[in-house]
C-alpha atoms as a PDB file:
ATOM      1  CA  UNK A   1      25.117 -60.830  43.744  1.00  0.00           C
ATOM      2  CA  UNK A   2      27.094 -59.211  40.466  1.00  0.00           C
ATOM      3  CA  UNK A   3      30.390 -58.329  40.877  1.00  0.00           C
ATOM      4  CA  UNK A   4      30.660 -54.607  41.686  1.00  0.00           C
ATOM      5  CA  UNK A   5      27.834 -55.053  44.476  1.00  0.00           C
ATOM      6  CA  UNK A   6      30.784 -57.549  45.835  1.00  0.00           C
ATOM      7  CA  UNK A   7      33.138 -55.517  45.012  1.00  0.00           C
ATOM      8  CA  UNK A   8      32.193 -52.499  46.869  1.00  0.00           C
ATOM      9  CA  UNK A   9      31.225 -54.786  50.203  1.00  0.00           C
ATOM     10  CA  UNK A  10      34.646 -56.685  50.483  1.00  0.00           C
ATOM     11  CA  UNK A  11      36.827 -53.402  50.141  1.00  0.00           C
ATOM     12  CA  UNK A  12      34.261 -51.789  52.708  1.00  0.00           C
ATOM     13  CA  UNK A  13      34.857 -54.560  55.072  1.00  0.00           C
ATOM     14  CA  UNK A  14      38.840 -54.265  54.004  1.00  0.00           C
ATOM     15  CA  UNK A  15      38.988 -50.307  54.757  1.00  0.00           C
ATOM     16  CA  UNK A  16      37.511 -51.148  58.444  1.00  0.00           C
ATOM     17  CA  UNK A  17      40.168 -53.826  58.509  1.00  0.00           C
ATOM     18  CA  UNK A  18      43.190 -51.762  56.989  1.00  0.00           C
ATOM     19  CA  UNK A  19      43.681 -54.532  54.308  1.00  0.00           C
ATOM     20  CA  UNK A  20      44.252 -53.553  50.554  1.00  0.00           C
ATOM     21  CA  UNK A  21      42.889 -56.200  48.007  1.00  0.00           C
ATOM     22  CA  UNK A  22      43.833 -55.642  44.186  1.00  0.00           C
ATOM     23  CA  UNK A  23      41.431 -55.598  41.817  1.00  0.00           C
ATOM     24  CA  UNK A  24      42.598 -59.088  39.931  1.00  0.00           C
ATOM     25  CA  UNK A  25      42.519 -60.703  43.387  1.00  0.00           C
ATOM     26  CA  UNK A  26      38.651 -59.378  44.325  1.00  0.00           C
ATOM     27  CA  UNK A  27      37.986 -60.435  41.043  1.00  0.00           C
ATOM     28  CA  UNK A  28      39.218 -64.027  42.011  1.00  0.00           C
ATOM     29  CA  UNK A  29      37.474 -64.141  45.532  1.00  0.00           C
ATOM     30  CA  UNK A  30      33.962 -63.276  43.553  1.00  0.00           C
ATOM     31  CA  UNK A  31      34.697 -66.213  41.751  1.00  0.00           C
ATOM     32  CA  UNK A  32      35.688 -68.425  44.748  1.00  0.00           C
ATOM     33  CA  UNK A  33      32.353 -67.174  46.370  1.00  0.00           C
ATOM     34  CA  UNK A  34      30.280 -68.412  43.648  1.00  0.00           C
ATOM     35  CA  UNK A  35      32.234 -71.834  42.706  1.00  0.00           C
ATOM     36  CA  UNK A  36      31.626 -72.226  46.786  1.00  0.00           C
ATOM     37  CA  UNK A  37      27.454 -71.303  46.827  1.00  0.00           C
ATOM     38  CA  UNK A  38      27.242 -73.794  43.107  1.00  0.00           C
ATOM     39  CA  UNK A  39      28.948 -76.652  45.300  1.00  0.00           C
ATOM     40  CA  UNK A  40      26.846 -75.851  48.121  1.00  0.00           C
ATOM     41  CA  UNK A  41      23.889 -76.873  46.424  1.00  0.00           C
ATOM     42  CA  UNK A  42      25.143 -80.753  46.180  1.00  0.00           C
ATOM     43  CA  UNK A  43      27.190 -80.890  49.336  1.00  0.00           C
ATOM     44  CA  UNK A  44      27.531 -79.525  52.351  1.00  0.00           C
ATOM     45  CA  UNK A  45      30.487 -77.396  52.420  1.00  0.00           C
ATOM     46  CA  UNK A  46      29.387 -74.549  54.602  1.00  0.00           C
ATOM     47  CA  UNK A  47      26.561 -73.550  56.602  1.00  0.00           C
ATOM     48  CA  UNK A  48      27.054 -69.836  55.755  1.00  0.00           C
ATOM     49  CA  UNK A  49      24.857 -68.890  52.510  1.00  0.00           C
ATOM     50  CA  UNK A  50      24.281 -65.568  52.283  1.00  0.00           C
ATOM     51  CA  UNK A  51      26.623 -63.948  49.985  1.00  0.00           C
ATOM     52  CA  UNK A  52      27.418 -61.029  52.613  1.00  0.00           C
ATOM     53  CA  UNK A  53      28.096 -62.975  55.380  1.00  0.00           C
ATOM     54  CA  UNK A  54      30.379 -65.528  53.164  1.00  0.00           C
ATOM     55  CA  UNK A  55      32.452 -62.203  52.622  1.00  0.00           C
ATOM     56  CA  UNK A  56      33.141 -61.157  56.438  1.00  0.00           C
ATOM     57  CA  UNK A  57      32.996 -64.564  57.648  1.00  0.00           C
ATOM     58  CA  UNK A  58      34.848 -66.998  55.400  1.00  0.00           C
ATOM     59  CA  UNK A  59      36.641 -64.006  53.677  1.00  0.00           C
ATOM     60  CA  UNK A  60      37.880 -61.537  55.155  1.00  0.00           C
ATOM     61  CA  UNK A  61      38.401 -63.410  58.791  1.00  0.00           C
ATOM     62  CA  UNK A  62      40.500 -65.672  56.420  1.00  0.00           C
ATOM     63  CA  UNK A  63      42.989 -63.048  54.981  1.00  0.00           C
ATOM     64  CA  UNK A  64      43.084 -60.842  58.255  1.00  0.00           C
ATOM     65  CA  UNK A  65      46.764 -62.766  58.546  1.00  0.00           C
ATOM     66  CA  UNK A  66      48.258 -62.460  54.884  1.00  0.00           C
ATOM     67  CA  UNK A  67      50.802 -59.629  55.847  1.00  0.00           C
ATOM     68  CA  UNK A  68      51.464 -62.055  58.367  1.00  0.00           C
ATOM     69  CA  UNK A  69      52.585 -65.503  56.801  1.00  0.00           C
ATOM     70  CA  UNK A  70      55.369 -65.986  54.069  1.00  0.00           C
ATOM     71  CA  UNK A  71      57.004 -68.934  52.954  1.00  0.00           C
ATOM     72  CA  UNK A  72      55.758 -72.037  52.981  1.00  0.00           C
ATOM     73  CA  UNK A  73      52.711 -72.489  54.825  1.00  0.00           C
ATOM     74  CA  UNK A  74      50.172 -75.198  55.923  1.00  0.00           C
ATOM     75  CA  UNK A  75      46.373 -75.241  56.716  1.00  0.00           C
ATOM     76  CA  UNK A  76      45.042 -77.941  59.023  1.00  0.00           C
ATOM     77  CA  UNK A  77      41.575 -79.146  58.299  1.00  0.00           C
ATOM     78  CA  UNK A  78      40.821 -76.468  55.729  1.00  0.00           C
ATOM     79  CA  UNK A  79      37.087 -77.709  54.908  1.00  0.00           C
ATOM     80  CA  UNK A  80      36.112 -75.582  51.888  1.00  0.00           C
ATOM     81  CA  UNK A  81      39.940 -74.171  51.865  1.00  0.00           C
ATOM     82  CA  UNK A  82      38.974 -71.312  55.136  1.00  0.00           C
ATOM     83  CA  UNK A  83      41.825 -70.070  55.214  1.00  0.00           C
ATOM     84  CA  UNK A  84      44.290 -70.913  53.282  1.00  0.00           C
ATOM     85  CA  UNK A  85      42.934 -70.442  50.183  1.00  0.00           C
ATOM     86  CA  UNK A  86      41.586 -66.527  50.415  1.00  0.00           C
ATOM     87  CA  UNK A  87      45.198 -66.602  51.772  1.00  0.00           C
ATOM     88  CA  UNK A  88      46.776 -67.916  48.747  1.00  0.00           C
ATOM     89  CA  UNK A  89      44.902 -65.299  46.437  1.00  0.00           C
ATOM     90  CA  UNK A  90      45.274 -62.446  48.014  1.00  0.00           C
ATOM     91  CA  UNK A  91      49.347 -63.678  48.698  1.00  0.00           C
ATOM     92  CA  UNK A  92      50.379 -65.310  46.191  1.00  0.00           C
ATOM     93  CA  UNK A  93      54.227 -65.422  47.118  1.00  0.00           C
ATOM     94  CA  UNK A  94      53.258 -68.093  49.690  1.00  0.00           C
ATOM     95  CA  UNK A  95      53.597 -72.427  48.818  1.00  0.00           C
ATOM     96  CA  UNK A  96      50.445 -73.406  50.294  1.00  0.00           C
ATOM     97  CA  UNK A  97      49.441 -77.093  51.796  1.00  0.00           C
ATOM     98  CA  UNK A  98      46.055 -77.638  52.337  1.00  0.00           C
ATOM     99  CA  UNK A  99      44.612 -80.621  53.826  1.00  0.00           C
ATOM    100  CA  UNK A 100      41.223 -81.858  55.237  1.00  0.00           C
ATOM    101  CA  UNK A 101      40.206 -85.732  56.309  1.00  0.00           C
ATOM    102  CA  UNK A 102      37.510 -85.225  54.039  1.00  0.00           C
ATOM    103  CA  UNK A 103      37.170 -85.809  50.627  1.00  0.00           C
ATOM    104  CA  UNK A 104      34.782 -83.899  48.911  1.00  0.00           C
ATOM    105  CA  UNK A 105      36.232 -80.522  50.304  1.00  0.00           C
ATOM    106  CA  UNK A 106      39.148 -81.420  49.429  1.00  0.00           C
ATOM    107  CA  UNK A 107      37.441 -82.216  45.659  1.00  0.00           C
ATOM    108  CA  UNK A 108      36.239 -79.048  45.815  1.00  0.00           C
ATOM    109  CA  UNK A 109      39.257 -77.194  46.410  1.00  0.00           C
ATOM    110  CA  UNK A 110      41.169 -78.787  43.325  1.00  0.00           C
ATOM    111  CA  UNK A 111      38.250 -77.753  41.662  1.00  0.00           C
ATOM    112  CA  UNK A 112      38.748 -73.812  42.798  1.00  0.00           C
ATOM    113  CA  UNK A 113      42.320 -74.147  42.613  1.00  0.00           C
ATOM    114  CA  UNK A 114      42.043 -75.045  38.860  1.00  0.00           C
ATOM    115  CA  UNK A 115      39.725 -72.383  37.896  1.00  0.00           C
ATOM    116  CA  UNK A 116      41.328 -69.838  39.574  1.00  0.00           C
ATOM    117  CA  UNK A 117      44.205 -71.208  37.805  1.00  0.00           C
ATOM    118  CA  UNK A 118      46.246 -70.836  41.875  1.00  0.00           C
ATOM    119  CA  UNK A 119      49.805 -72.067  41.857  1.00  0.00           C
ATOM    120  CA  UNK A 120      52.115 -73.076  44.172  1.00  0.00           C
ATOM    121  CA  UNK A 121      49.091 -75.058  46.024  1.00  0.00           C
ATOM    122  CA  UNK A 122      48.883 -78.695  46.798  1.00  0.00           C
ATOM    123  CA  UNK A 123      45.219 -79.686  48.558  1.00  0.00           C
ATOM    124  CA  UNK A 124      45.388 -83.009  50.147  1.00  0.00           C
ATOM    125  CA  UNK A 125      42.886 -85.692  51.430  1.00  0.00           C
ATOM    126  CA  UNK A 126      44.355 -86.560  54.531  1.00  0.00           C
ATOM    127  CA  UNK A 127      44.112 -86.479  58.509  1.00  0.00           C
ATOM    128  CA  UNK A 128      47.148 -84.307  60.119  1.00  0.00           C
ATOM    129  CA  UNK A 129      48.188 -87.054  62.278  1.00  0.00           C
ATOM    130  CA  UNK A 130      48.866 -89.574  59.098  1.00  0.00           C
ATOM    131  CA  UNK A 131      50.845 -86.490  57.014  1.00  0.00           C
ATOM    132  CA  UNK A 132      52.901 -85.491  60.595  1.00  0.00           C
ATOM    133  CA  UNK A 133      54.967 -88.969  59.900  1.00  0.00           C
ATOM    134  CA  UNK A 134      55.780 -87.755  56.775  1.00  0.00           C
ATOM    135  CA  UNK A 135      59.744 -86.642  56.771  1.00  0.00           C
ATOM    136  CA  UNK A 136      58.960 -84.161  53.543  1.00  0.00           C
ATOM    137  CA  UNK A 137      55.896 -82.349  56.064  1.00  0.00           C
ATOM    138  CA  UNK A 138      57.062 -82.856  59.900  1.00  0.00           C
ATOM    139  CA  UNK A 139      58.736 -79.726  61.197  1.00  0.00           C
ATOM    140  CA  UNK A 140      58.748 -78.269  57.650  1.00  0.00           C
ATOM    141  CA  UNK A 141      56.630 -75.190  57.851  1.00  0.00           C
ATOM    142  CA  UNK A 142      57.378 -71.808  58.014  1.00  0.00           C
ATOM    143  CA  UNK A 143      53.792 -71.039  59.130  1.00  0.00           C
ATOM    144  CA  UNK A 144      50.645 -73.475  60.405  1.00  0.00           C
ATOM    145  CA  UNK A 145      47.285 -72.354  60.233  1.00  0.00           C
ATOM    146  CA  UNK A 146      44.100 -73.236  61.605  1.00  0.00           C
ATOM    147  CA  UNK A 147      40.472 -71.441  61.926  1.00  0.00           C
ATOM    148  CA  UNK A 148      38.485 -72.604  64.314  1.00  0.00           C
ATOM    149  CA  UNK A 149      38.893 -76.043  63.693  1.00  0.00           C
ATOM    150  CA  UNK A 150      39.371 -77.468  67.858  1.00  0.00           C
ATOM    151  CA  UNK A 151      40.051 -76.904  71.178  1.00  0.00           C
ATOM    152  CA  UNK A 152      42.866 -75.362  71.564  1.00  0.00           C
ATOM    153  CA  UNK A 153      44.998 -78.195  73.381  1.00  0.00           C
ATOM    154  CA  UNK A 154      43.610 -80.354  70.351  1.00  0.00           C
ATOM    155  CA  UNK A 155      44.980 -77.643  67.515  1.00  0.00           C
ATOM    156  CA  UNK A 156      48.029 -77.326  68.801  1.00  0.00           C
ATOM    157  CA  UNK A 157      48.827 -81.100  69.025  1.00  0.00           C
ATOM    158  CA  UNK A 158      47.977 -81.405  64.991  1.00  0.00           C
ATOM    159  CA  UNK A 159      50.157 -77.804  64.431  1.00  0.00           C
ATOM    160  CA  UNK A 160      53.099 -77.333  66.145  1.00  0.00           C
ATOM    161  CA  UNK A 161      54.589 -81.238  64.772  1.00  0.00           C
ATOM    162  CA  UNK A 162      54.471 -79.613  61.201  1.00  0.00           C
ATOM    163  CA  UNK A 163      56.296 -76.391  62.217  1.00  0.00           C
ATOM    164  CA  UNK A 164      59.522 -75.948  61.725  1.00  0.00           C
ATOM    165  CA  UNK A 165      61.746 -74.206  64.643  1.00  0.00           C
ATOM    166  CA  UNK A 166      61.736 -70.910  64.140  1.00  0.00           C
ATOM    167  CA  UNK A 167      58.041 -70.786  62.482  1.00  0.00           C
ATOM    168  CA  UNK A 168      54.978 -69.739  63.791  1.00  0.00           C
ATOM    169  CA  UNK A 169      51.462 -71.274  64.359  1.00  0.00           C
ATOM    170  CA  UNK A 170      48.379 -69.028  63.819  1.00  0.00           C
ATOM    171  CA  UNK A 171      45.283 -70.221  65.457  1.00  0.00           C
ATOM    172  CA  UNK A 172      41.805 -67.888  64.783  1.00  0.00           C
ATOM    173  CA  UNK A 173      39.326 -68.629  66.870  1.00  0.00           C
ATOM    174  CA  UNK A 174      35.839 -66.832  68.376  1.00  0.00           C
ATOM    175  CA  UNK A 175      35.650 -64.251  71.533  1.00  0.00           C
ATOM    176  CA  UNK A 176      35.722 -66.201  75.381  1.00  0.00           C
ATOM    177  CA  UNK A 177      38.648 -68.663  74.252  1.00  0.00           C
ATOM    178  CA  UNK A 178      40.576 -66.936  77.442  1.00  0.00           C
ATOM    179  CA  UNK A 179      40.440 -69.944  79.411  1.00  0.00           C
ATOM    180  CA  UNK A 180      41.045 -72.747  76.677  1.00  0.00           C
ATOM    181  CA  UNK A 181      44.027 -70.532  75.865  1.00  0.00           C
ATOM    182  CA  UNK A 182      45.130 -71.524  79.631  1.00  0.00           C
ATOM    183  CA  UNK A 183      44.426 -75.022  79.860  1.00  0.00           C
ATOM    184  CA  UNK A 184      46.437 -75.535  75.926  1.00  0.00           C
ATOM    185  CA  UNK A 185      50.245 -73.963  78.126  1.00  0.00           C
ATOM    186  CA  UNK A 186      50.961 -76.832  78.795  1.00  0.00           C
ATOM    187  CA  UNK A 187      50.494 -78.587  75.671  1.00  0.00           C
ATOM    188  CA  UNK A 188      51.785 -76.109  73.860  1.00  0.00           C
ATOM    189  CA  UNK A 189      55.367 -76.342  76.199  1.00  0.00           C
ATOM    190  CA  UNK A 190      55.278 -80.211  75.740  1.00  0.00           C
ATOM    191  CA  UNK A 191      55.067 -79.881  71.957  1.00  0.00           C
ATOM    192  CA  UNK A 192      58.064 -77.314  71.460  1.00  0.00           C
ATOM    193  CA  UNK A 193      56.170 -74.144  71.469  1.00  0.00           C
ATOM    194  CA  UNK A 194      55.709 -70.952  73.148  1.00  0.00           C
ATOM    195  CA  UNK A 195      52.847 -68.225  72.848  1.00  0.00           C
ATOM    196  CA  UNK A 196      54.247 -65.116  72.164  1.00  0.00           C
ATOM    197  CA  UNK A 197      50.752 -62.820  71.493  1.00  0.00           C
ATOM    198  CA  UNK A 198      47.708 -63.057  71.689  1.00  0.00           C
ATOM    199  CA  UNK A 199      45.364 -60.395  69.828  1.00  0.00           C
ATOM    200  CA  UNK A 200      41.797 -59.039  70.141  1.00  0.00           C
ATOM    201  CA  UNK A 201      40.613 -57.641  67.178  1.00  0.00           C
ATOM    202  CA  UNK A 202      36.972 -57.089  65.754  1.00  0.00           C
ATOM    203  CA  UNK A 203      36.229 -57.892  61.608  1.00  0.00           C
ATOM    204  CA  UNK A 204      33.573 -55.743  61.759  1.00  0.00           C
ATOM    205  CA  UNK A 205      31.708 -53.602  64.574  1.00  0.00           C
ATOM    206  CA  UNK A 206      29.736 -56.512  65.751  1.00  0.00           C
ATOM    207  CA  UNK A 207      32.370 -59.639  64.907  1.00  0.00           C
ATOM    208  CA  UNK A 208      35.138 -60.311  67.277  1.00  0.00           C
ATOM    209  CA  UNK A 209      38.267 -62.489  66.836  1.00  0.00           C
ATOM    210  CA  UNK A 210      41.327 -63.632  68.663  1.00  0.00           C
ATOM    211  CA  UNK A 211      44.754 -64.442  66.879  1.00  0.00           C
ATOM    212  CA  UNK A 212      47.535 -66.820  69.305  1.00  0.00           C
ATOM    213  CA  UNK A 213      50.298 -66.861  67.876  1.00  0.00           C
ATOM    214  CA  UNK A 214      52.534 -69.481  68.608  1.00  0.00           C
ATOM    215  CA  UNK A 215      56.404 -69.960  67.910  1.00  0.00           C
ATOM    216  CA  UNK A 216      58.139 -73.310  67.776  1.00  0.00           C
ATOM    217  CA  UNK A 217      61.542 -72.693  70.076  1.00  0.00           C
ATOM    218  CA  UNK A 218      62.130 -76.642  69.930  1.00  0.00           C
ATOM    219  CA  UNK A 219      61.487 -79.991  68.709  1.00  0.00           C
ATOM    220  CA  UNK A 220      58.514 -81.564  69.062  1.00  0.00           C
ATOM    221  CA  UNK A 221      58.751 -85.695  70.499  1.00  0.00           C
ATOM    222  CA  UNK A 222      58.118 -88.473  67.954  1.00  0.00           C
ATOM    223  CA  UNK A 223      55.464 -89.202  69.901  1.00  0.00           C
ATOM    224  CA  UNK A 224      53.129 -86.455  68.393  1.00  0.00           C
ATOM    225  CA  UNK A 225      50.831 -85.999  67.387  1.00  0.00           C
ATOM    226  CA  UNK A 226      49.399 -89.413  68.722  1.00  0.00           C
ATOM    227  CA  UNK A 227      46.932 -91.858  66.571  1.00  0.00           C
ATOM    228  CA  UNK A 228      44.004 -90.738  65.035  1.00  0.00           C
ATOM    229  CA  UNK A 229      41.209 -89.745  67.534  1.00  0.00           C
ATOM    230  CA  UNK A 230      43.608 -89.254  70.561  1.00  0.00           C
ATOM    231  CA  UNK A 231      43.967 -85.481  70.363  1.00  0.00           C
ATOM    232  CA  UNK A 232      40.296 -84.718  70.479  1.00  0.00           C
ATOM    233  CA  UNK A 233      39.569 -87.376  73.118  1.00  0.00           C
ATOM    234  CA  UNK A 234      42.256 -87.294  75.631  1.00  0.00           C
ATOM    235  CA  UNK A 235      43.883 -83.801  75.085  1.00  0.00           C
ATOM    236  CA  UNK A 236      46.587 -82.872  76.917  1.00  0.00           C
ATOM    237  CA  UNK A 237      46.441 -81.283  80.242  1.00  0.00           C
END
């Protein structure tokens, strides 16, 4: 795909979704896209190929948020950098932290960040529950993001830790999450949080979304998030 063709399907995609993206920052998402299908080739980064669908579905559900987020900001198990980094280029006022348990996405992501010549980001090769006993991270973050990464009671154990009082957690996820919205109250309570909206949106006709948005009213206990495997095998309920 050459760049206008790219061009003129991100900004139609961004019209249905009333975003504006300059021209210097489609020019850097074209370049994102293709660093990302090169990478591909070697290792697995994502399973969507086609150029199209990399543009609706790692794109623009990515920077649905930016008017959303300021400050500093922190995405959980990023994988190929979904969403923080399409977040970072389109809003480039925000300090990004980006972190993934493994490796090679995060090699990648230095790799994107350097071409794109992105500052202000730090990508990191590590699992949320090691970085959340970190003084400089825990309860530091004006906003946490996530995209699809868990169940909900599992996301919300690795988020809320980092975020400081006051902040928010975003969590995208798919259509039907109603009920694992439910079951995650309580978690969410324990941790120091409290959802204030949830949203229903569509990214294109036939692609629909939900936003939670989460604000941290207190402090979450030491005890969180707990070792390495816990959250996903014994969530809370």
């Amino acid at each position: 795909m050459e760049y206008i063709e790219f061009k003129n399907i991100i900004k139609n995609y961004a019209e249905y979704n009333n975003l504006v993206i300059e021209e210097v920052k489609c020019q850097n998402l074209y370049k994102y896209m293709k660093n990302l299908l090169e990478w591909n080739k070697n290792i697995n980064l994502t399973a969507i190929k086609e150029e199209k669908e990399i543009i609706l579905k790692h794109f623009i559900d990515s920077i649905i948020i930016k008017d959303r987020i300021k400050g500093r900001v922190l995405d959980i198990g990023s994988g190929a950098g979904f969403p923080g980094i399409p977040l970072k280029i389109v809003n480039d006022e925000i300090k990004l932290v980006s972190i993934d348990s493994v490796n090679k996405k995060i090699k990648f992501q230095l790799d994107t960040v350097q071409k794109l010549k992105l500052k202000n980001i730090d990508c990191i090769h590590i699992r949320a529950e090691e970085l959340a006993n970190n003084i400089e991270y825990r309860e530091k973050f004006d906003f946490v993001v996530t995209r699809a990464l868990a169940n909900m009671s599992t996301l919300v154990e690795y988020m809320i830790p980092f975020t400081k009082i006051g902040g928010r957690c975003i969590c995208l996820k798919g259509p039907n999450c109603t009920e694992e919205i439910e079951k995650a109250r309580k978690a969410i309570n324990l941790l120091g949080g409290r959802i204030i909206k949830i949203e229903n949106y569509k990214i294109s006709q036939d692609n629909e979304r939900v936003i939670i948005l989460i604000e941290k009213i207190k402090n979450t206990p030491k005890m969180y998030p707990r070792k390495q495997g816990k959250p996903s095998k014994e969530p809370i309920i």
